[in-house]
PDB file of N, CA and C in Angstrom:
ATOM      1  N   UNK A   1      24.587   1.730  31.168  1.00  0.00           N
ATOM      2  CA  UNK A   1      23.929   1.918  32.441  1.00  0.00           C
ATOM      3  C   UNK A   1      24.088   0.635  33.254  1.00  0.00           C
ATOM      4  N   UNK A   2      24.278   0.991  34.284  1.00  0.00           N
ATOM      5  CA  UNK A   2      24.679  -0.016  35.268  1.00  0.00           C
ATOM      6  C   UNK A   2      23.669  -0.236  36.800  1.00  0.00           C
ATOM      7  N   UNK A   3      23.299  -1.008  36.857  1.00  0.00           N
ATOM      8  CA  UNK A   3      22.135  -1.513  38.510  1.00  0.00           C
ATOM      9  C   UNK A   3      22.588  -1.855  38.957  1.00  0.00           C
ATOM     10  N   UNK A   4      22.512  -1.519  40.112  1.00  0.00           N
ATOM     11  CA  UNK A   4      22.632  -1.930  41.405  1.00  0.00           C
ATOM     12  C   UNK A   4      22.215  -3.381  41.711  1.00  0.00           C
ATOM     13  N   UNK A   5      22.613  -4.128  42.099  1.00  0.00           N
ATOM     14  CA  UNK A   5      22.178  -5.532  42.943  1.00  0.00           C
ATOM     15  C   UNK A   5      21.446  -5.156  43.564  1.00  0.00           C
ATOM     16  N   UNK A   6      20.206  -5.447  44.094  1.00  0.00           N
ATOM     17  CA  UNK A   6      19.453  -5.185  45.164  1.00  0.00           C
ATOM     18  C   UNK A   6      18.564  -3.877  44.725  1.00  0.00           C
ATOM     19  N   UNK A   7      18.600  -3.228  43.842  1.00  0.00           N
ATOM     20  CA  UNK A   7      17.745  -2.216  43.058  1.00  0.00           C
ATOM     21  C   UNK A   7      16.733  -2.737  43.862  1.00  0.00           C
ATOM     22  N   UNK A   8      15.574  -3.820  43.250  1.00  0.00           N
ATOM     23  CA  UNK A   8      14.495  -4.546  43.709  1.00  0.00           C
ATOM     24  C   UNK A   8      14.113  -4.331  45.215  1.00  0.00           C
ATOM     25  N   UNK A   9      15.176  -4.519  45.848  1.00  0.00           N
ATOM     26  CA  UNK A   9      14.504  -4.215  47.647  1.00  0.00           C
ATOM     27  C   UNK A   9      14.599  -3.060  48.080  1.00  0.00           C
ATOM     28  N   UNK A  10      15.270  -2.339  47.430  1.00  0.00           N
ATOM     29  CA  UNK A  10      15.359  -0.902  47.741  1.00  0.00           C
ATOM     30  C   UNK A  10      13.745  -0.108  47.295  1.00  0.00           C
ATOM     31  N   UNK A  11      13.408  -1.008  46.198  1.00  0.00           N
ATOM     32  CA  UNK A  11      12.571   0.248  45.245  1.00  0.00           C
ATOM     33  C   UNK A  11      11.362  -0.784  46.237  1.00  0.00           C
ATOM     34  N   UNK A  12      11.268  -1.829  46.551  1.00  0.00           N
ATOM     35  CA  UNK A  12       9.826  -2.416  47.447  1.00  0.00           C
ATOM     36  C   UNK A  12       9.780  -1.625  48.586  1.00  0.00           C
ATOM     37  N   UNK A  13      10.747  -1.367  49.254  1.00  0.00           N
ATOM     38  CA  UNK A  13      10.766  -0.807  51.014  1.00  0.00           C
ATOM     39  C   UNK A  13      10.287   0.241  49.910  1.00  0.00           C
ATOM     40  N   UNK A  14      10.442   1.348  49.391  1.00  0.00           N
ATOM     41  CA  UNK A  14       9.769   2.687  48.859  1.00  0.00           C
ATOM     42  C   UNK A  14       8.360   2.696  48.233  1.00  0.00           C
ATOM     43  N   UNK A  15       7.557   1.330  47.705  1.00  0.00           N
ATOM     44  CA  UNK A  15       6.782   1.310  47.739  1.00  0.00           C
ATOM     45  C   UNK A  15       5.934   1.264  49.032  1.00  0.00           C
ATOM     46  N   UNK A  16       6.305   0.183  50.166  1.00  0.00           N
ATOM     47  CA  UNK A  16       5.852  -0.133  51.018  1.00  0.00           C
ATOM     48  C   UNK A  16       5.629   1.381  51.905  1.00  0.00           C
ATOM     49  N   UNK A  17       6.549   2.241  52.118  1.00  0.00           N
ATOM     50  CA  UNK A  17       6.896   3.716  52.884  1.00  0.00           C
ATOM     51  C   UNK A  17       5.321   4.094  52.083  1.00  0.00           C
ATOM     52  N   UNK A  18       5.470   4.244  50.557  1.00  0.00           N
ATOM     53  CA  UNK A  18       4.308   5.306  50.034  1.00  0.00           C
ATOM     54  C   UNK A  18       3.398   4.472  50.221  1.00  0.00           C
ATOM     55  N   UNK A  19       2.990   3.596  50.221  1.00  0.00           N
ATOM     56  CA  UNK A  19       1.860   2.203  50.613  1.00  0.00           C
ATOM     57  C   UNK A  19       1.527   2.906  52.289  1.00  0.00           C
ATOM     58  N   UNK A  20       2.218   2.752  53.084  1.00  0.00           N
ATOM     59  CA  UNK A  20       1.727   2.801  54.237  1.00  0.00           C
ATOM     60  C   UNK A  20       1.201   4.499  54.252  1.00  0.00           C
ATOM     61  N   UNK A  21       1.705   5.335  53.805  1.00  0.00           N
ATOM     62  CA  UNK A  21       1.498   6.818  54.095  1.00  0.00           C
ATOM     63  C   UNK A  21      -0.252   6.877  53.122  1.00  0.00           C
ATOM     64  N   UNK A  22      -0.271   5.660  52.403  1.00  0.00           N
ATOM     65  CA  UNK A  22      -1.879   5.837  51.399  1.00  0.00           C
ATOM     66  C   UNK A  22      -2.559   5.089  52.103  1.00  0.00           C
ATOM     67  N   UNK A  23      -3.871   6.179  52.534  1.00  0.00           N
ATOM     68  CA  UNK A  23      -5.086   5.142  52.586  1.00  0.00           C
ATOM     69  C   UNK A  23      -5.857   4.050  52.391  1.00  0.00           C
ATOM     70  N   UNK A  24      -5.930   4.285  51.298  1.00  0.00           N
ATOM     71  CA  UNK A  24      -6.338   3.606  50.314  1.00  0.00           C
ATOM     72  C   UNK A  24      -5.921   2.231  49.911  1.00  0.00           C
ATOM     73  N   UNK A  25      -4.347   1.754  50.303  1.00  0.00           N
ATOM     74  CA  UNK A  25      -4.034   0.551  49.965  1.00  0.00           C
ATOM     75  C   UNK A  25      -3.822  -0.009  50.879  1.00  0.00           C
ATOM     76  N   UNK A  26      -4.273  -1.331  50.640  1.00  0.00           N
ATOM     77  CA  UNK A  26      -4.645  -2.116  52.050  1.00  0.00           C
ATOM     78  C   UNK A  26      -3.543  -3.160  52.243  1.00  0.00           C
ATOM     79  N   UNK A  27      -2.672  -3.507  50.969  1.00  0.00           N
ATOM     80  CA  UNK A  27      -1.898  -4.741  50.854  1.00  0.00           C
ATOM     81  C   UNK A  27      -1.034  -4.514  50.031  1.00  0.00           C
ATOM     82  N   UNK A  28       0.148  -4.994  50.315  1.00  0.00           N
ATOM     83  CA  UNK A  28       1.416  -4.748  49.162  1.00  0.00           C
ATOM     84  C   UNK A  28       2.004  -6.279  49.145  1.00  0.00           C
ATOM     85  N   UNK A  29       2.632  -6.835  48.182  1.00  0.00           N
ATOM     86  CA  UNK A  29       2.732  -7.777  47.907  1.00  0.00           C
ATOM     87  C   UNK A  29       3.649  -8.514  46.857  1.00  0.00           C
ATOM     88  N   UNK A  30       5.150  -8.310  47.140  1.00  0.00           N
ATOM     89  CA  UNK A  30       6.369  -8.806  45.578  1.00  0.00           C
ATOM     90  C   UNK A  30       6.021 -10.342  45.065  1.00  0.00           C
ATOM     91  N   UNK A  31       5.907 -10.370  44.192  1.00  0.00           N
ATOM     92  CA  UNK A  31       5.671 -11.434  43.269  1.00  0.00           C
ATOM     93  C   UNK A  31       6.826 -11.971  42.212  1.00  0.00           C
ATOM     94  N   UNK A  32       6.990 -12.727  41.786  1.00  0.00           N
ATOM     95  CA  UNK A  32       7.835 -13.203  40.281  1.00  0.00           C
ATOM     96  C   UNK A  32       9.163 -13.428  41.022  1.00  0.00           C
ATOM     97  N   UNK A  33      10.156 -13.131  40.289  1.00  0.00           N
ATOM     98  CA  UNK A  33      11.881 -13.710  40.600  1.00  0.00           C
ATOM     99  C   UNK A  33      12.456 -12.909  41.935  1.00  0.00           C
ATOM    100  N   UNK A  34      11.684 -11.936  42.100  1.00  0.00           N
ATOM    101  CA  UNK A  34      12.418 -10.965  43.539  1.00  0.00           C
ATOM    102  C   UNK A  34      11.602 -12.253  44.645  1.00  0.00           C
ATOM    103  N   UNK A  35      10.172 -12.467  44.943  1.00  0.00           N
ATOM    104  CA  UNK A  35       9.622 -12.702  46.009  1.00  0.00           C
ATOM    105  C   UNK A  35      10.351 -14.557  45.633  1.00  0.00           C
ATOM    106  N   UNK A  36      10.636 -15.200  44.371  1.00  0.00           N
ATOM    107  CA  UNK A  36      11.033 -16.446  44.736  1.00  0.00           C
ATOM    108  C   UNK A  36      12.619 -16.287  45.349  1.00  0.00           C
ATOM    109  N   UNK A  37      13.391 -15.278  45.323  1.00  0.00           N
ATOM    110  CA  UNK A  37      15.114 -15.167  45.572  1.00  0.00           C
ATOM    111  C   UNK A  37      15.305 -15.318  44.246  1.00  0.00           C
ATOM    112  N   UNK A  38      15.017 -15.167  42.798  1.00  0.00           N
ATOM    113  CA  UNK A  38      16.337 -15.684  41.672  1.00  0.00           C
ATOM    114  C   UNK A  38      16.904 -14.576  40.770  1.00  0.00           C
ATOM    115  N   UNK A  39      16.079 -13.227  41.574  1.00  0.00           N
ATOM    116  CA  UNK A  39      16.398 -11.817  41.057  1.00  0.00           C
ATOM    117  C   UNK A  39      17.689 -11.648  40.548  1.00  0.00           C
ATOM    118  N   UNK A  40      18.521 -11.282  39.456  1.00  0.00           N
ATOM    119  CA  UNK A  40      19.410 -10.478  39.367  1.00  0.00           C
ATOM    120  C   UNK A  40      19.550  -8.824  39.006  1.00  0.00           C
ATOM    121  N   UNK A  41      20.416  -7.939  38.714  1.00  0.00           N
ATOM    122  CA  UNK A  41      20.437  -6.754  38.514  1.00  0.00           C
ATOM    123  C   UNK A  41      19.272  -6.399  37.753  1.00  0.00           C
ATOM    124  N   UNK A  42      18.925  -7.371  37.026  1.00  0.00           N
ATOM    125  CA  UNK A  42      17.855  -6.889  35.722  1.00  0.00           C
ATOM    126  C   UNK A  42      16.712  -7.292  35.226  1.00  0.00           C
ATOM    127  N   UNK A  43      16.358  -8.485  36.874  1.00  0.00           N
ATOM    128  CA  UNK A  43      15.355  -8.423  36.747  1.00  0.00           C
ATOM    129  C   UNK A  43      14.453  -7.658  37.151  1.00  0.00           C
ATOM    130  N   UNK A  44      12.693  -7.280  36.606  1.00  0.00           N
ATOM    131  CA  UNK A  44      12.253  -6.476  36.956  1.00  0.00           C
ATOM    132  C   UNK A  44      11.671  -6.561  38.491  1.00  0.00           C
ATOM    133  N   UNK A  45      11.002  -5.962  38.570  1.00  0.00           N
ATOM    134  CA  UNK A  45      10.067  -5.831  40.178  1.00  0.00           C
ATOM    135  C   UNK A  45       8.624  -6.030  40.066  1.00  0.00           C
ATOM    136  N   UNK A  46       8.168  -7.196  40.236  1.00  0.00           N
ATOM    137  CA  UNK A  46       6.485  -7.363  40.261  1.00  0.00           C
ATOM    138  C   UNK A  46       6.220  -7.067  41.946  1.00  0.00           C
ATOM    139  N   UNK A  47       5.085  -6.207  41.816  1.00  0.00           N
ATOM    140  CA  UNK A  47       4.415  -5.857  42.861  1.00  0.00           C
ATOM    141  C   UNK A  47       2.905  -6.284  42.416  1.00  0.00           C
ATOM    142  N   UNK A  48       2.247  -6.880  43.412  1.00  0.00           N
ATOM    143  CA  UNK A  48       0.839  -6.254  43.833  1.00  0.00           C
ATOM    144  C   UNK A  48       0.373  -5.860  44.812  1.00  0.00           C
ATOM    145  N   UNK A  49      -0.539  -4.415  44.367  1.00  0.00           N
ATOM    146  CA  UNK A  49      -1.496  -3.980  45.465  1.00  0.00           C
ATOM    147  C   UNK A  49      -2.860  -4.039  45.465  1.00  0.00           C
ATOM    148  N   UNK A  50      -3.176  -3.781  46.514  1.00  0.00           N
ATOM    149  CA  UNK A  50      -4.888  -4.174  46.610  1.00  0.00           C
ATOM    150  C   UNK A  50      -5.159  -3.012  47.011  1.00  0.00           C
ATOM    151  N   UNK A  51      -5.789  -2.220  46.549  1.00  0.00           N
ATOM    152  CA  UNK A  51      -6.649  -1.084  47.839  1.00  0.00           C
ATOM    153  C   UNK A  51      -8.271  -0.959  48.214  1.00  0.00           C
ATOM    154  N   UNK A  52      -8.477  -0.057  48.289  1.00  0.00           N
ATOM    155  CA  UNK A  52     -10.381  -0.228  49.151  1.00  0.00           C
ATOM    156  C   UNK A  52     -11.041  -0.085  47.627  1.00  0.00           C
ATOM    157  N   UNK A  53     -12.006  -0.164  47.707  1.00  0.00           N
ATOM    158  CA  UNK A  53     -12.919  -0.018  46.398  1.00  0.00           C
ATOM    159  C   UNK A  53     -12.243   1.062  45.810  1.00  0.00           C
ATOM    160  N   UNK A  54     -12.978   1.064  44.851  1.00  0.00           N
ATOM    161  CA  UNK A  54     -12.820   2.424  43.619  1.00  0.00           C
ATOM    162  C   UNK A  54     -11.813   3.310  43.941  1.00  0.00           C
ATOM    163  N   UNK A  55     -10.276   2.564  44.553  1.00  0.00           N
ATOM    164  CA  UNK A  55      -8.916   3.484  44.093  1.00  0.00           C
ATOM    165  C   UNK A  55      -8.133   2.670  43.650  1.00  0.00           C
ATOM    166  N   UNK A  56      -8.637   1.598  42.849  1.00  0.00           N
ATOM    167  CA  UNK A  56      -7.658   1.193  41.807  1.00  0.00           C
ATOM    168  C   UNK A  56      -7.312   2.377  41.003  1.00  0.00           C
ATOM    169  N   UNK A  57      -7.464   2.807  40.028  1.00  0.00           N
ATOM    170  CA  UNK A  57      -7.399   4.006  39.174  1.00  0.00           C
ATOM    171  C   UNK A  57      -6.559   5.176  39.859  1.00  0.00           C
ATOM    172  N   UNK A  58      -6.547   5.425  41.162  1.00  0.00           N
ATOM    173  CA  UNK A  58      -5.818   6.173  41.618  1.00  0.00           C
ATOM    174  C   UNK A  58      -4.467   6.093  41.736  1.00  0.00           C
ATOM    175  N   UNK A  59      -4.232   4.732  42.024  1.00  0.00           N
ATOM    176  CA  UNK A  59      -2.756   4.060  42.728  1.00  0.00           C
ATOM    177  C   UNK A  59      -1.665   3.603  41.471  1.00  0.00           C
ATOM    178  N   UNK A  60      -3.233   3.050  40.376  1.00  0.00           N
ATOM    179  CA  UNK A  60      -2.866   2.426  38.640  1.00  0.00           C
ATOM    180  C   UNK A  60      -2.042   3.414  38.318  1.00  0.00           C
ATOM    181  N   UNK A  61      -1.613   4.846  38.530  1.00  0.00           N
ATOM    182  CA  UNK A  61      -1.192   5.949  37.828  1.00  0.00           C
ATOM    183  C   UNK A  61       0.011   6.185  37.619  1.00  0.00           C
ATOM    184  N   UNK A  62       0.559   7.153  36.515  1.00  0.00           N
ATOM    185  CA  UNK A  62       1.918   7.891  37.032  1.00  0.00           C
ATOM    186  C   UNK A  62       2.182   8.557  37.701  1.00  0.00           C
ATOM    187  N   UNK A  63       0.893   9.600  38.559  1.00  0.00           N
ATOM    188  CA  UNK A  63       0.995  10.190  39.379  1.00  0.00           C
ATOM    189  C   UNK A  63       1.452   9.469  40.433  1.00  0.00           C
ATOM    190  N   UNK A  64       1.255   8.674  41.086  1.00  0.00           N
ATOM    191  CA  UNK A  64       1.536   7.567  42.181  1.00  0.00           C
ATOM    192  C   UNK A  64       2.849   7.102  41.626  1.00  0.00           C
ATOM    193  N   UNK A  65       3.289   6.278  40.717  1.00  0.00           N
ATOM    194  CA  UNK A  65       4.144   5.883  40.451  1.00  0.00           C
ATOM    195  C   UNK A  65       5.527   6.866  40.156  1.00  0.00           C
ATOM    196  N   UNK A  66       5.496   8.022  39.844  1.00  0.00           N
ATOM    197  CA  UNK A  66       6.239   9.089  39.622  1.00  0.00           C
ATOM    198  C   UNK A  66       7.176   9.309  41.008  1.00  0.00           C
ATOM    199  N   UNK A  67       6.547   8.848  41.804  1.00  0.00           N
ATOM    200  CA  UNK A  67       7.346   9.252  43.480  1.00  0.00           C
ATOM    201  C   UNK A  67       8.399   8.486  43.244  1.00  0.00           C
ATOM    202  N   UNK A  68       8.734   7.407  42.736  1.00  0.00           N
ATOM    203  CA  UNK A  68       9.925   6.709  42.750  1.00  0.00           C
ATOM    204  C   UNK A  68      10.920   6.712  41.894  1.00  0.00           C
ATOM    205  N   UNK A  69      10.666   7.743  40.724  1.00  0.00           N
ATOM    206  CA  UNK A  69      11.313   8.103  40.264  1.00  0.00           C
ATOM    207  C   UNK A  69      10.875   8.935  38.789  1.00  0.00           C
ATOM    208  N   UNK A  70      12.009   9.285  37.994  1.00  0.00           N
ATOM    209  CA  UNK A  70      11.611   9.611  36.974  1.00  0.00           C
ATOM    210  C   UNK A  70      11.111   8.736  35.680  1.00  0.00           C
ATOM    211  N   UNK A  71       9.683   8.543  35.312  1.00  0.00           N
ATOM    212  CA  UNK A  71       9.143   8.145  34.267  1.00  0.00           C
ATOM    213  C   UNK A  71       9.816   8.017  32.742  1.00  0.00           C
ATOM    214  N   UNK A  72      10.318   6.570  32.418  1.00  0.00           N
ATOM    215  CA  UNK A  72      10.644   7.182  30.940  1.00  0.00           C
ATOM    216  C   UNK A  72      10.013   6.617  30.017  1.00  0.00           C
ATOM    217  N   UNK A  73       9.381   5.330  30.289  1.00  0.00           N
ATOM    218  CA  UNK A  73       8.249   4.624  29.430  1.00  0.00           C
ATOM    219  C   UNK A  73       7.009   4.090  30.482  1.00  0.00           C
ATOM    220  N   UNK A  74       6.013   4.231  29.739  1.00  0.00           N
ATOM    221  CA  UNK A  74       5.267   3.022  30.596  1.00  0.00           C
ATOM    222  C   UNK A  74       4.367   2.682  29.498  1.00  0.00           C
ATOM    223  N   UNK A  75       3.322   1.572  30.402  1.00  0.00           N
ATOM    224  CA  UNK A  75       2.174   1.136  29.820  1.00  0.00           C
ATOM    225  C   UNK A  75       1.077   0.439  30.840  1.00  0.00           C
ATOM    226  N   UNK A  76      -0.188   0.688  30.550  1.00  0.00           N
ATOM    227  CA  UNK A  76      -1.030  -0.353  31.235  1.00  0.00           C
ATOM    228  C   UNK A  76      -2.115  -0.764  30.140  1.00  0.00           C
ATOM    229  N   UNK A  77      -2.336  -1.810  31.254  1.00  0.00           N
ATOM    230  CA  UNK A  77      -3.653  -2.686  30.621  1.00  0.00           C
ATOM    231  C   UNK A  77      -4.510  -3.111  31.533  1.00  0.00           C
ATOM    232  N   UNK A  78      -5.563  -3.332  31.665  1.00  0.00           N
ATOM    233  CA  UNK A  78      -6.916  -3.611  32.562  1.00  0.00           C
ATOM    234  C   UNK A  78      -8.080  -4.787  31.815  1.00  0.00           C
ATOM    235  N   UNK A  79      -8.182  -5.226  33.198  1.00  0.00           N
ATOM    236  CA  UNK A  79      -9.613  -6.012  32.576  1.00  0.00           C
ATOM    237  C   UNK A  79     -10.179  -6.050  34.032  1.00  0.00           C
ATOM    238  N   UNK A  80     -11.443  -6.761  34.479  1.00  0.00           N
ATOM    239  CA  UNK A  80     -12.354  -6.653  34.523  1.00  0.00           C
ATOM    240  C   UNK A  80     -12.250  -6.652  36.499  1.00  0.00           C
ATOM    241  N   UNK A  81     -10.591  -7.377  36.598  1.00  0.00           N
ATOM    242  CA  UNK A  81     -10.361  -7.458  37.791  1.00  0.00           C
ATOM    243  C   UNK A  81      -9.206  -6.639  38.175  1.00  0.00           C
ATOM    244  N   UNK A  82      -7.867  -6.226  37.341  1.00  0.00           N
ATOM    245  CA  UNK A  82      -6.906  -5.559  38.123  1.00  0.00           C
ATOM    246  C   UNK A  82      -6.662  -4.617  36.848  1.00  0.00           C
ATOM    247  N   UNK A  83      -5.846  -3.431  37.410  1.00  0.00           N
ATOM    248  CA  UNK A  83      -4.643  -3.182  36.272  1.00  0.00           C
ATOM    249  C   UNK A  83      -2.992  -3.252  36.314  1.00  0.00           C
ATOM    250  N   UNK A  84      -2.768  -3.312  35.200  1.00  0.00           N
ATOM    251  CA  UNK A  84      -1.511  -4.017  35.723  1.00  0.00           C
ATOM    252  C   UNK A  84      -0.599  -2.816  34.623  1.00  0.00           C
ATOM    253  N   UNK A  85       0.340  -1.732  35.624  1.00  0.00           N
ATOM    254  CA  UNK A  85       1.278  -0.639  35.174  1.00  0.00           C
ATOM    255  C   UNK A  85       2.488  -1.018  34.709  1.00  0.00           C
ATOM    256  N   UNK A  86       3.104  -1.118  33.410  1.00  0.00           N
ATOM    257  CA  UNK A  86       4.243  -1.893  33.463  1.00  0.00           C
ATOM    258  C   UNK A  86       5.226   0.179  33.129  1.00  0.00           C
ATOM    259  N   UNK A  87       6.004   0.130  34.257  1.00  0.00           N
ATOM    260  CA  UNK A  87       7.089   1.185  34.043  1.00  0.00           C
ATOM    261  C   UNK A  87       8.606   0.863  33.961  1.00  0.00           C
ATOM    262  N   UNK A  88       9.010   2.073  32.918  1.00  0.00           N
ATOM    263  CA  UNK A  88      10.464   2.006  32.921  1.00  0.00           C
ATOM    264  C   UNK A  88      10.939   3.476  33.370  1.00  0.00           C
ATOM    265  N   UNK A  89      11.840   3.112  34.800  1.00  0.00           N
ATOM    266  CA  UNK A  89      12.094   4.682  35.285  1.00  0.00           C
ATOM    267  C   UNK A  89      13.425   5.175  34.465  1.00  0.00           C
ATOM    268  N   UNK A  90      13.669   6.328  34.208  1.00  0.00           N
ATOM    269  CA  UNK A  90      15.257   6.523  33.406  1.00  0.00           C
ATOM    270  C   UNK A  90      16.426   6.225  34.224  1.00  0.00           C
ATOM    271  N   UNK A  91      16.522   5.694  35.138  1.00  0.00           N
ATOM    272  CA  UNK A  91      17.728   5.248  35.278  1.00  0.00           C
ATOM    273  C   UNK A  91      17.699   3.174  35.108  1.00  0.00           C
ATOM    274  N   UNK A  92      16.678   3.071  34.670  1.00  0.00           N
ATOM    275  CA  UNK A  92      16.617   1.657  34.052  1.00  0.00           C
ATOM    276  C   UNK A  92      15.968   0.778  34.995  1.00  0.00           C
ATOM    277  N   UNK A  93      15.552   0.976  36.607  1.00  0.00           N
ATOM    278  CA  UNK A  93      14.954   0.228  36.635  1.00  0.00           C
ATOM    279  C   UNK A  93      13.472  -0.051  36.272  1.00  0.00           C
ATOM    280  N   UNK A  94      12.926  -1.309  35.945  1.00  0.00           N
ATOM    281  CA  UNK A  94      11.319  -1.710  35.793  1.00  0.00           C
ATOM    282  C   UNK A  94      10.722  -2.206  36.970  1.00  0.00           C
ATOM    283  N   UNK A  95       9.179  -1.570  36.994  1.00  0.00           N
ATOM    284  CA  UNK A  95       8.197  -2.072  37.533  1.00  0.00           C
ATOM    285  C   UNK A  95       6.737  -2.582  36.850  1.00  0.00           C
ATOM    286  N   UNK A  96       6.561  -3.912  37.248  1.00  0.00           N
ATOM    287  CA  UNK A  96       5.258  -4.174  37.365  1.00  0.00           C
ATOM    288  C   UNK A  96       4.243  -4.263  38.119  1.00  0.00           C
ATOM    289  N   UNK A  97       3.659  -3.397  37.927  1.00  0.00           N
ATOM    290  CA  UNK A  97       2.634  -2.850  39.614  1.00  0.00           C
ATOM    291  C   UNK A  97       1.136  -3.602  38.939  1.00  0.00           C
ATOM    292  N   UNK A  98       0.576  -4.732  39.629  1.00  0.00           N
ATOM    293  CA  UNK A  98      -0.738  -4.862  39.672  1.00  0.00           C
ATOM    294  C   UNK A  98      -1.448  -4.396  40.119  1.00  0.00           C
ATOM    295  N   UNK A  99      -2.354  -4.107  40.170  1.00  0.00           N
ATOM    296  CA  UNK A  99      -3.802  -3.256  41.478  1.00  0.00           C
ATOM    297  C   UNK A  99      -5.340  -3.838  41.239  1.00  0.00           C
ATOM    298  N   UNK A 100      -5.478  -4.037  42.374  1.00  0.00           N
ATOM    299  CA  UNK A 100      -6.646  -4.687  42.278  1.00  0.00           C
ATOM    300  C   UNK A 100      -7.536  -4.172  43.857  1.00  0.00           C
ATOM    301  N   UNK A 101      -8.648  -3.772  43.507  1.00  0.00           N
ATOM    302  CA  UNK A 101      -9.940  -3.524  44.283  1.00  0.00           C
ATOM    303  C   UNK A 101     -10.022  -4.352  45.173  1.00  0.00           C
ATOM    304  N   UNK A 102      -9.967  -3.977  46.636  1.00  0.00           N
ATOM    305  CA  UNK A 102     -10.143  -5.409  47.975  1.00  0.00           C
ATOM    306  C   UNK A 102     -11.087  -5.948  47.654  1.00  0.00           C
ATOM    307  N   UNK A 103     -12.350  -5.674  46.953  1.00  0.00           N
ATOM    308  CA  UNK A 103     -13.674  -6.382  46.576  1.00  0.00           C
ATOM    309  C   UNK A 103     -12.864  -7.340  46.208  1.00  0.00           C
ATOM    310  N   UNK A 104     -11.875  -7.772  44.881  1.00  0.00           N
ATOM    311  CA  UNK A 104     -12.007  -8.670  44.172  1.00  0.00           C
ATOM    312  C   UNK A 104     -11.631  -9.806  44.990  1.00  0.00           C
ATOM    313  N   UNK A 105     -11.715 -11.022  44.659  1.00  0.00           N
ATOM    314  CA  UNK A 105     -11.105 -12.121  45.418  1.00  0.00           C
ATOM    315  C   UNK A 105      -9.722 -12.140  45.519  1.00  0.00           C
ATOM    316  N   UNK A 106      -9.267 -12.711  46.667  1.00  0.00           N
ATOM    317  CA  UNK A 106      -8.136 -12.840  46.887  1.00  0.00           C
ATOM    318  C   UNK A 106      -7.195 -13.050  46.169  1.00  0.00           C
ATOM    319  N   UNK A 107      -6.936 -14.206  45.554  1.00  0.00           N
ATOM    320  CA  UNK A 107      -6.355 -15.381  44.197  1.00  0.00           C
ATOM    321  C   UNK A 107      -6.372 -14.293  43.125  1.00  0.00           C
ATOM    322  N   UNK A 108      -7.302 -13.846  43.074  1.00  0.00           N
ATOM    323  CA  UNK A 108      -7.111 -12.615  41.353  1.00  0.00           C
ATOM    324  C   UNK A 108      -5.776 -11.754  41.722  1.00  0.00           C
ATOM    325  N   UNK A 109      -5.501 -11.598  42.990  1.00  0.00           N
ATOM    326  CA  UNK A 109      -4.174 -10.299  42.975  1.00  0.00           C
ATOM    327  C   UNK A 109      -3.029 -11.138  43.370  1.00  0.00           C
ATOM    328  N   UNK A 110      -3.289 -11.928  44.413  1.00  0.00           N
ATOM    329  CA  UNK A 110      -1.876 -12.890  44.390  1.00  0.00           C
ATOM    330  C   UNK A 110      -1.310 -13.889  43.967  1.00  0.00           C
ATOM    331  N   UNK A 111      -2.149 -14.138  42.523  1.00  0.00           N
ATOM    332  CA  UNK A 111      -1.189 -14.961  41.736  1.00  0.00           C
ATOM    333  C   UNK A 111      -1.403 -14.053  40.579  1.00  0.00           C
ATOM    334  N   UNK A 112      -1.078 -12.938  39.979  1.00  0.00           N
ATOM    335  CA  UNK A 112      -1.666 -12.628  39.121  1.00  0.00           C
ATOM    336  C   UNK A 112      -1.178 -13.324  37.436  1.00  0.00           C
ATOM    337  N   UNK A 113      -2.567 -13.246  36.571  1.00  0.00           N
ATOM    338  CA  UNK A 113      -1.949 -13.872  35.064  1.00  0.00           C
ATOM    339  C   UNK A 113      -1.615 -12.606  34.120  1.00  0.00           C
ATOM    340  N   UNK A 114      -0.443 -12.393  33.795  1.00  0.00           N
ATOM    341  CA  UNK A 114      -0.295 -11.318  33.168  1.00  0.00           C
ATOM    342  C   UNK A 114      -0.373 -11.729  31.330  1.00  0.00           C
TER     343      UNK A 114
END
């Protein structure tokens, strides 16, 4: 299997499209080797989002995440401030989607400690 260069900005503008069409999320935000420039084909895609209260859990999902493609692994984990979706779509690319509640402080979603 072979990626595309630029996978990464393709699959953010498609978050950002379903980001803007949701209520609910107030902030989108690339993080790690895409947002410093040192991305290659394989690296993954860190995102964070923030949305209004109590739709973390909504956005955290595969339902949400499924729009971008087809699901072939995932996983999450949560604590007390975000959750953080780690997916693998079947044609190989990865995402790491944080989410975090606008309540929480700022600093908890844009630097996140994974």
């Amino acid at each position: 299997m072979e990626l595309e260069i630029g996978w990464q900005q393709a699959l953010l503008a498609e978050i950002h499209a379903a980001a803007a069409e949701d209520p609910r999320v107030v902030a989108v935000q690339a993080y790690g080797s895409v947002a410093s420039g040192e991305a290659d084909a394989w690296s993954d895609l860190d995102v964070a989002v923030r949305v209004e209260a109590g739709a973390a859990g909504a956005v955290a999902d595969l339902r949400w995440l499924s729009r971008f493609g087809r699901v072939w692994a995932s996983d999450a984990s949560a604590n007390s401030s975000r959750t953080v979706m780690r997916v693998v779509y079947a044609d190989g690319r990865r995402l790491d989607l944080t989410v975090a509640d606008a309540g929480r402080r700022a600093g908890s979603l844009l630097t996140p400690t994974l």
